[in-house]
Protein backbone atom coordinates (compact mmCIF):
# COMPACT_ATOMS: atom_id res chain seq x y z
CA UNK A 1 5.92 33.37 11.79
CA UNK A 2 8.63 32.83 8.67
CA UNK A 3 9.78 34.79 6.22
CA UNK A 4 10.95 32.49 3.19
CA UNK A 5 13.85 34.40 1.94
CA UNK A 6 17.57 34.92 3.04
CA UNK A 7 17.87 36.91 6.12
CA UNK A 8 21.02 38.81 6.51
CA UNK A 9 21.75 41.91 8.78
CA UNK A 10 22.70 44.82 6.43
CA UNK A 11 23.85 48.25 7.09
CA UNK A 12 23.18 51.16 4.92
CA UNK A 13 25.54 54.15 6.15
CA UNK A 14 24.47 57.48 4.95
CA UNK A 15 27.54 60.48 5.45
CA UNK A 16 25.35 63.83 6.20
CA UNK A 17 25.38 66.36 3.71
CA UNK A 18 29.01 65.30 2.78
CA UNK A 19 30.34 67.76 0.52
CA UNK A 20 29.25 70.40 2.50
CA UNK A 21 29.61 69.02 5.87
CA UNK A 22 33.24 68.62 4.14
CA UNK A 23 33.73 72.00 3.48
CA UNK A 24 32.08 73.33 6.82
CA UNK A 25 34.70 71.02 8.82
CA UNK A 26 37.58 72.51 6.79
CA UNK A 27 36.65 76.16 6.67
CA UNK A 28 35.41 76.79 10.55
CA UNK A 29 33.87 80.18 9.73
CA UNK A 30 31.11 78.38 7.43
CA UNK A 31 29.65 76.16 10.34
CA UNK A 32 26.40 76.90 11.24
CA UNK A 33 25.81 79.01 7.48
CA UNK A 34 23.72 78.18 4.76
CA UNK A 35 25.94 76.68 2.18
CA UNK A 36 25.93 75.17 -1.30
CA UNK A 37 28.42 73.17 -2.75
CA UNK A 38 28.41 74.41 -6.76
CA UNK A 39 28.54 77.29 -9.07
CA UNK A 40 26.53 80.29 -8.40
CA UNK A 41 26.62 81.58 -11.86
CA UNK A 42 23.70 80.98 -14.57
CA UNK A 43 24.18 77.54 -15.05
CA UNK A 44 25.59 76.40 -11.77
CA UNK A 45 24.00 73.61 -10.12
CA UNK A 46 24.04 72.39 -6.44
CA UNK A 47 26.16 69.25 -5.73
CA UNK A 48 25.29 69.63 -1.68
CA UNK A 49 23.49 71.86 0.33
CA UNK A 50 23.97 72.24 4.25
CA UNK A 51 21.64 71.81 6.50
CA UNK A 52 20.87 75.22 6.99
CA UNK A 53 20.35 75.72 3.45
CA UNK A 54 17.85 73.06 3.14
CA UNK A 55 15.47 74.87 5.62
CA UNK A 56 15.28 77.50 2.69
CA UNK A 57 14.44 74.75 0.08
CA UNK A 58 17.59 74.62 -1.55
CA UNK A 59 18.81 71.22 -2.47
CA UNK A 60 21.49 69.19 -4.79
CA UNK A 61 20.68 69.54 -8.68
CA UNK A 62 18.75 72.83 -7.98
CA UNK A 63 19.75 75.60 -10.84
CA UNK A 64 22.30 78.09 -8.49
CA UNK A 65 19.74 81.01 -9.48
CA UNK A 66 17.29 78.98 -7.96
CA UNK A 67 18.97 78.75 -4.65
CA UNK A 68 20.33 82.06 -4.36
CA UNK A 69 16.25 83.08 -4.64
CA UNK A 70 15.45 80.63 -2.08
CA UNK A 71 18.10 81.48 0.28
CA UNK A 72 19.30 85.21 -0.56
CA UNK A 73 22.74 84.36 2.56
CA UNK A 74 23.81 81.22 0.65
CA UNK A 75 27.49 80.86 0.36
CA UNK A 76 28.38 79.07 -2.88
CA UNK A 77 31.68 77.11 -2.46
CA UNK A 78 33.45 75.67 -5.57
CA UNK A 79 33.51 71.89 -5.02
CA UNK A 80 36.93 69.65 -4.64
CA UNK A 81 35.77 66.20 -5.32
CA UNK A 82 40.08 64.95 -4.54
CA UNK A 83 39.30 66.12 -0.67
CA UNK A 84 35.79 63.92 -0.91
CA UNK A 85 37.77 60.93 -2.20
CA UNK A 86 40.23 61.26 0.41
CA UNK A 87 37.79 61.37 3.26
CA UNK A 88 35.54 58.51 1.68
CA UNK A 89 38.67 56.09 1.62
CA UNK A 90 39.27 57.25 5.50
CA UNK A 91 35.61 56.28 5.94
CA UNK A 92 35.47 53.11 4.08
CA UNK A 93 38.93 51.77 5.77
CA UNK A 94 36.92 52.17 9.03
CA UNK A 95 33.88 49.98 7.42
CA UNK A 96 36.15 47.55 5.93
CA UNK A 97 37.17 46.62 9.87
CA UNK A 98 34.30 45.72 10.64
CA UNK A 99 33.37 43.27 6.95
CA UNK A 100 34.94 42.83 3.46
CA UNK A 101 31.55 43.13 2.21
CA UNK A 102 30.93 46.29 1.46
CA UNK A 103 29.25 47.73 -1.37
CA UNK A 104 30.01 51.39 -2.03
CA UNK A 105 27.28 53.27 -3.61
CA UNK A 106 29.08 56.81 -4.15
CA UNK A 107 31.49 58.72 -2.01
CA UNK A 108 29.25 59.60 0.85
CA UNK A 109 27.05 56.13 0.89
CA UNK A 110 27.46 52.43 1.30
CA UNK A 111 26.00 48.69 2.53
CA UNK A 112 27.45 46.74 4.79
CA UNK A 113 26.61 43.05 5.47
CA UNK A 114 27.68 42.17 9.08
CA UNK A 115 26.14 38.55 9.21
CA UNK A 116 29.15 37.63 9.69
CA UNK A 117 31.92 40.42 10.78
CA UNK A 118 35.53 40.78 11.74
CA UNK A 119 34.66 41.51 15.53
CA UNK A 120 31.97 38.85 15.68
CA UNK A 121 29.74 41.50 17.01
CA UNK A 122 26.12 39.85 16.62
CA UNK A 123 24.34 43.11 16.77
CA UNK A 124 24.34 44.79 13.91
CA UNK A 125 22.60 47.80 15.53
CA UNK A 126 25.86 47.89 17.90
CA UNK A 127 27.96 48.06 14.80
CA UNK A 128 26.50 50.95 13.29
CA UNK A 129 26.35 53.04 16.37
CA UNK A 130 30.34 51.90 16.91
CA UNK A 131 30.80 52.87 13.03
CA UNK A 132 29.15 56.29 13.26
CA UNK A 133 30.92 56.94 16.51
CA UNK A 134 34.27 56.41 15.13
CA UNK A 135 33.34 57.99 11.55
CA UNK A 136 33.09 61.54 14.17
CA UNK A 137 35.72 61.01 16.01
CA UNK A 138 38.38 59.85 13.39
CA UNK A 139 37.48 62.11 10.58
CA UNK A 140 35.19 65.07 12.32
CA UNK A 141 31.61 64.15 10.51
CA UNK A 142 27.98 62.70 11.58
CA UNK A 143 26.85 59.63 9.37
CA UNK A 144 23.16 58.31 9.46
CA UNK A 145 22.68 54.67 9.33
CA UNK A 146 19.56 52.32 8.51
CA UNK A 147 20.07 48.47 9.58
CA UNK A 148 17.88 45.80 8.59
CA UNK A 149 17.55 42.31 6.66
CA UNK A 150 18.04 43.24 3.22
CA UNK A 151 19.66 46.19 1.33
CA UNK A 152 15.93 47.69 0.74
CA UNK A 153 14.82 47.99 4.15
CA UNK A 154 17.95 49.46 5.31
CA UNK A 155 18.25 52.28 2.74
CA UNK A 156 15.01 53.55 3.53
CA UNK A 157 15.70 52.89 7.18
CA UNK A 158 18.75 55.36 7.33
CA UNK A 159 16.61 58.50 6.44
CA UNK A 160 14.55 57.70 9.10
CA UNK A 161 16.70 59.97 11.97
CA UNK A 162 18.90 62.00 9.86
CA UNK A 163 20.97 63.51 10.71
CA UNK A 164 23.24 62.19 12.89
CA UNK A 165 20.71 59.14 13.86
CA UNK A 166 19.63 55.69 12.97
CA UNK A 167 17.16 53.35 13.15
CA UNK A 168 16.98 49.40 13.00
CA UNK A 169 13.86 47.24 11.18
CA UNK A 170 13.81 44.19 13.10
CA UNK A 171 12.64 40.89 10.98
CA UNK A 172 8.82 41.06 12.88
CA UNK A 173 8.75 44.96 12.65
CA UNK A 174 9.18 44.73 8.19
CA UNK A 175 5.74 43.72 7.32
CA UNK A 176 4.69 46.40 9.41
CA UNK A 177 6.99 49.00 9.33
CA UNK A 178 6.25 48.79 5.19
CA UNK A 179 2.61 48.74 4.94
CA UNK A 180 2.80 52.29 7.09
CA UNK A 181 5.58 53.45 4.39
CA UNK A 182 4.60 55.96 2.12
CA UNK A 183 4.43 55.86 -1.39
CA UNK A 184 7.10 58.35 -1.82
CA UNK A 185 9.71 56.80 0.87
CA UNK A 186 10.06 53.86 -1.09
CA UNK A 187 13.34 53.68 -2.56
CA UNK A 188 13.11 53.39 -6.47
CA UNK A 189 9.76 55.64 -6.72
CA UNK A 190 10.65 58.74 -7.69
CA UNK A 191 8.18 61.77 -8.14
CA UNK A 192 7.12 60.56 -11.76
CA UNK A 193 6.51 57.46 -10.23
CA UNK A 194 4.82 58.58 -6.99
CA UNK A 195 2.15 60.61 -8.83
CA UNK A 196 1.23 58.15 -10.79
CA UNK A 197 0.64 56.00 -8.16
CA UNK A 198 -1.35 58.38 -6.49
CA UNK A 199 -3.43 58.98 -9.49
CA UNK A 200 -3.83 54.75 -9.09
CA UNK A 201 -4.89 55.19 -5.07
CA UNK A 202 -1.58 53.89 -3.84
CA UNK A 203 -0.70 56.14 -1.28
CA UNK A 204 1.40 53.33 1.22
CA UNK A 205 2.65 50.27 1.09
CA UNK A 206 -0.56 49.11 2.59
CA UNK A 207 -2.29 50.38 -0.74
CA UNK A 208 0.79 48.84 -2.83
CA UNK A 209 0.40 45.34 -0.89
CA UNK A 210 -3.13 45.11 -1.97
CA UNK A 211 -2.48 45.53 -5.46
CA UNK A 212 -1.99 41.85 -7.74
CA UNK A 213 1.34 41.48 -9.56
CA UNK A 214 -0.71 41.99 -13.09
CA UNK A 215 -1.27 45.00 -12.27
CA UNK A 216 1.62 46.51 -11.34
CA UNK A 217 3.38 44.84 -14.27
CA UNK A 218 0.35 46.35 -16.81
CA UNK A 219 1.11 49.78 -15.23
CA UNK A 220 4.80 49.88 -14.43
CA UNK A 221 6.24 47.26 -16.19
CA UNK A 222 9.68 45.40 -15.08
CA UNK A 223 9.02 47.69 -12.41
CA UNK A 224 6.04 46.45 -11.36
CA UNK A 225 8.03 42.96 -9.96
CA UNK A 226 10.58 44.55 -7.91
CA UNK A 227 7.25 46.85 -6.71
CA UNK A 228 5.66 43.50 -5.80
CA UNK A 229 8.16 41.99 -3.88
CA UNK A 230 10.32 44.71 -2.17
CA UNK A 231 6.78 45.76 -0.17
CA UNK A 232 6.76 42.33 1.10
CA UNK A 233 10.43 42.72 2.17
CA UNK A 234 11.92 40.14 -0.43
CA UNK A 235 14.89 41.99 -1.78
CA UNK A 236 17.26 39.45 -2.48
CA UNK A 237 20.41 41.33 -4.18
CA UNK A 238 23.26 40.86 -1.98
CA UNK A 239 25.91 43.14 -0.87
CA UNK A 240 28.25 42.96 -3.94
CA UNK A 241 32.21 44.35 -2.73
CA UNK A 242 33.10 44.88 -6.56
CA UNK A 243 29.98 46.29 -8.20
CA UNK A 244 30.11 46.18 -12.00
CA UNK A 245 29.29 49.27 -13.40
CA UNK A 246 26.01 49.05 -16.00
CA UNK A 247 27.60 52.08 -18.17
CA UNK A 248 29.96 54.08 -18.31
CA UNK A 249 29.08 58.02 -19.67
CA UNK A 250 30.61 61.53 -20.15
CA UNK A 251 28.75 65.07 -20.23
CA UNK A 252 28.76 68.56 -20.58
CA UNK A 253 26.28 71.49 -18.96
CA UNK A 254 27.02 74.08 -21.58
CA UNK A 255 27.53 77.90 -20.53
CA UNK A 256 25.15 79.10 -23.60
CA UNK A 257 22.29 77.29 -25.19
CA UNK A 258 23.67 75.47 -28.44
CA UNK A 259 21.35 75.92 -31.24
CA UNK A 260 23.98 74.87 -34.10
CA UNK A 261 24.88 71.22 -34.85
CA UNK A 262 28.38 72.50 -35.82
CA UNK A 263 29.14 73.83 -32.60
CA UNK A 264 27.68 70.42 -30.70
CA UNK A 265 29.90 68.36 -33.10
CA UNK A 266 32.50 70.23 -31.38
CA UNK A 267 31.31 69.39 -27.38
CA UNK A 268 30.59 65.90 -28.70
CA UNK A 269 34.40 65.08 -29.93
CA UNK A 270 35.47 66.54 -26.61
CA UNK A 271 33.43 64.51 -24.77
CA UNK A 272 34.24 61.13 -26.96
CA UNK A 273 37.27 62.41 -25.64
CA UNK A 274 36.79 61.91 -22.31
CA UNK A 275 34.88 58.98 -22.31
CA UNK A 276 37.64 57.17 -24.29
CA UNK A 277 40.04 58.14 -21.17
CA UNK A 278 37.22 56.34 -19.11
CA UNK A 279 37.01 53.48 -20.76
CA UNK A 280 40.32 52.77 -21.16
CA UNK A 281 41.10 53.78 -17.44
CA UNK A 282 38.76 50.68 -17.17
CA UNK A 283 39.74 48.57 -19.20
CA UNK A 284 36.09 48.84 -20.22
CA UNK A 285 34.18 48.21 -23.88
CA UNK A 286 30.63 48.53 -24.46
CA UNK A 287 28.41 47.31 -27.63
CA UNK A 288 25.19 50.40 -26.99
CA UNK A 289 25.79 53.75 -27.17
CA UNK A 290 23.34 56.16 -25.85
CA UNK A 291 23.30 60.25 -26.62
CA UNK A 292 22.29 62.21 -24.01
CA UNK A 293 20.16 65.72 -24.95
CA UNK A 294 19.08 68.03 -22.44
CA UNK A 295 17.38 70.79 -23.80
CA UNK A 296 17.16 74.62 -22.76
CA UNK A 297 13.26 74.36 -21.25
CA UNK A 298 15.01 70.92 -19.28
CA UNK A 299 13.36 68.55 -21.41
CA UNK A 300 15.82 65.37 -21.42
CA UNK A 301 16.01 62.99 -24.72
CA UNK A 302 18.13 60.18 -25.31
CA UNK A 303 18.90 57.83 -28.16
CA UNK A 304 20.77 54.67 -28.43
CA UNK A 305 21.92 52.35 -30.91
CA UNK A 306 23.32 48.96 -30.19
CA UNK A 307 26.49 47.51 -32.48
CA UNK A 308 27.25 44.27 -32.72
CA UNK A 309 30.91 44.24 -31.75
CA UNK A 310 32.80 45.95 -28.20
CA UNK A 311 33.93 49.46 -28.42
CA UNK A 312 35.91 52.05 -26.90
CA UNK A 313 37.92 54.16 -29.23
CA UNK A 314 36.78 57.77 -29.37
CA UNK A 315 36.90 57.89 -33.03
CA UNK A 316 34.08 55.17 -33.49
CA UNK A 317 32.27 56.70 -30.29
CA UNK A 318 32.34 60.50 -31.67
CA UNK A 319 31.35 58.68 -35.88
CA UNK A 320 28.28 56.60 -33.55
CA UNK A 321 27.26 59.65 -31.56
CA UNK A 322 27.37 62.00 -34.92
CA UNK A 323 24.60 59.07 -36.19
CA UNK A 324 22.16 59.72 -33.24
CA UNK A 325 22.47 63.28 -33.12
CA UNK A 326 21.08 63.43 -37.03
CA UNK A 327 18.74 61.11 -36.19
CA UNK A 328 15.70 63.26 -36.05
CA UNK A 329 15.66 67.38 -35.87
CA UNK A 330 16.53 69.07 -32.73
CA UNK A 331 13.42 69.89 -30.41
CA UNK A 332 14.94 73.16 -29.41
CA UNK A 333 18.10 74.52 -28.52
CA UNK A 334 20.82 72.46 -26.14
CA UNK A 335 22.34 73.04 -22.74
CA UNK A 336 23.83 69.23 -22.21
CA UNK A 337 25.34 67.16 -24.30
CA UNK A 338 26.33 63.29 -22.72
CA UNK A 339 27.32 60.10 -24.47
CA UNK A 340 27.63 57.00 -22.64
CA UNK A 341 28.38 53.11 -23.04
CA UNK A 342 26.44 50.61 -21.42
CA UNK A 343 25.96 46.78 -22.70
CA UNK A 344 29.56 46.18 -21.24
CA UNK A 345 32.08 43.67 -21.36
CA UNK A 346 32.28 43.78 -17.67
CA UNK A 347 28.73 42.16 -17.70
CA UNK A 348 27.97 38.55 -16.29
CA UNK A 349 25.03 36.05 -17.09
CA UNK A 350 22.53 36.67 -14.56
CA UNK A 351 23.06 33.96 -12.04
CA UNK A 352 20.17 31.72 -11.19
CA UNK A 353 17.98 32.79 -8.10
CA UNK A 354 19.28 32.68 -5.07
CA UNK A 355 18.02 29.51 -3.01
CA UNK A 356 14.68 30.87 -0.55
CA UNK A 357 15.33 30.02 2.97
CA UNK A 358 12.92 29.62 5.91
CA UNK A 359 14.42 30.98 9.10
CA UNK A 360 12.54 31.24 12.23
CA UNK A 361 12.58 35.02 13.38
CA UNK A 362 14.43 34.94 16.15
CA UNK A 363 17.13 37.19 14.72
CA UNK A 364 17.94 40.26 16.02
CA UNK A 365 19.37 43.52 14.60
């Protein structure tokens, strides 16, 4: 049996609950305690939510009101995103012995591609346990890691035995080990996207497999490709050390409802503000601008506009972002405001494909 595409063995390491498993390390008498990382007031949102919370339903971007229903013994704690920087870096120094490649995805997430690695290890599986051993020892916290062939497999692999677990995909065990996937575990199909494949009679990857690339294209567009191919395992997009970002944004959660353009003129010069500060921290210049409205019944709207020259001065931002929100009436009142950039400066022509390989499968994880 062959697969025709690149093998590699990637790791996708998953911290636990991070911000909270943070705060639980540092503050003893919250171990074992429902806790939420956020504000508890009105319009306080979850960042994190312990494990114990999220036996009561509570989870990150759930309304603080929300939680405190769910879970009347939560314990809100304000969040300090400099202490979850400074344990990331600890974290990543630890990956970065083991491979250069490695492809943060936020502070509490990354891939690894040990193909090749520093201790010439050819078990990636053996890696990951080492890593998450040494991730609890050195800083104190359980990690969760997926390992497989391609970036894909692997993120959907490290939810598999969280927490504090992992599990490896083996080449011959992909085919498989997708067609028994549900729907919803596939990475990139969100709840939107779920029901309407249920509504469709796709219900596993099985159900996905079966169905022709037309299709999927007629019903889910660009989507419908990466659909296609990922429940086949071909996932080509390497582990990239120095991701690009696509955009660059700034927003606001408002503490009351805005109803007046005057006073969101206000939020929205604050926030050019900020995303100016951004930009420039960057070195970063973007050609579309996109305004972000979230509405008070959580309704989200955006409009964009795309210029024909780079920009990043807050001035042109705030004059662009003034044009989009007088762009068509308000729906209802506002409780976010968000501009960002994307169309960057930082962006590449798309390389050509990536040569297909046939490799026997006689590579183990």
């Amino acid at each position: 049996m062959k697969l025709d595409f690149p093998l590699r063995k990637i790791i996708h390491v998953d911290m636990d609950a991070f911000y909270a498993s943070v705060e639980q390390m540092d503050d003893s008498t919250l171990k074992g305690k429902p806790i939420a990382v956020g504000g508890a007031e009105k319009r306080g949102v979850v960042a994190a939510a312990s494990y114990e919370a999220r036996k009561y339903g509570v989870r990150s971007a759930m309304s603080g009101y929300m939680a405190k229903r769910n879970c009347p013994d939560l314990i809100f704690v304000p969040p300090r995103f400099d202490r979850y920087k400074e344990i990331s870096l600890l974290i990543r120094n630890i990956f970065f012995e083991y491979t250069d490649l490695v492809e943060p995805l936020s502070l509490d997430e990354a891939y690894l591609d040990v193909t090749i690695n520093k201790k010439g290890n050819p078990s990636a599986s053996l890696i990951a346990a080492e890593i998450r051993k040494r991730i609890y020892e050195e800083v104190g916290l359980t990690a969760s890691a997926g390992i497989s062939i391609n970036k894909f497999i692997a993120k959907v692999a490290s939810d598999y035995n969280k927490p504090n677990g992992q599990k490896t995909v083996n080449p011959e065990e992909v085919i498989p080990f997708l067609e028994n996937l549900e729907i919803r575990k596939f990475h990139g199909v969100g709840k939107v996207t779920a029901d309407k494949m249920y509504q469709l009679g796709i219900f596993t990857g099985l159900d996905l497999k079966q169905k022709t690339l037309e299709f999927l294209s007629a019903h889910f567009g660009k989507s419908g490709e990466y659909y296609y191919h990922v429940v086949r395992g071909i996932h080509l997009s390497p582990v990239k050390p120095n991701r690009i970002p696509k955009s660059v944004g700034a927003e606001r959660t408002f503490s009351e409802n805005l109803s007046s353009e005057v006073f969101m003129l206000e939020r929205l010069k604050h926030i050019a503000n900020e995303l100016e500060r951004r930009l420039k921290k960057s070195h970063i210049a973007g050609k579309t601008i996109t305004l972000k409205i979230k509405y008070s019944d959580f309704t989200l709207q955006t409009r964009s506009k795309t210029v024909p020259y780079f920009i990043a001065d807050k001035n042109v931002i705030l004059e662009l972002a003034k044009e989009l929100l007088y762009q068509e009436k308000m729906e209802n009142s506002v409780r976010l405001l968000g501009i960002s950039l994307s169309n960057l400066n930082t962006e590449k022509s798309t390389p050509a494909t990536e040569k297909s390989l046939s490799i026997q499968l006689k590579f183990d994880l």
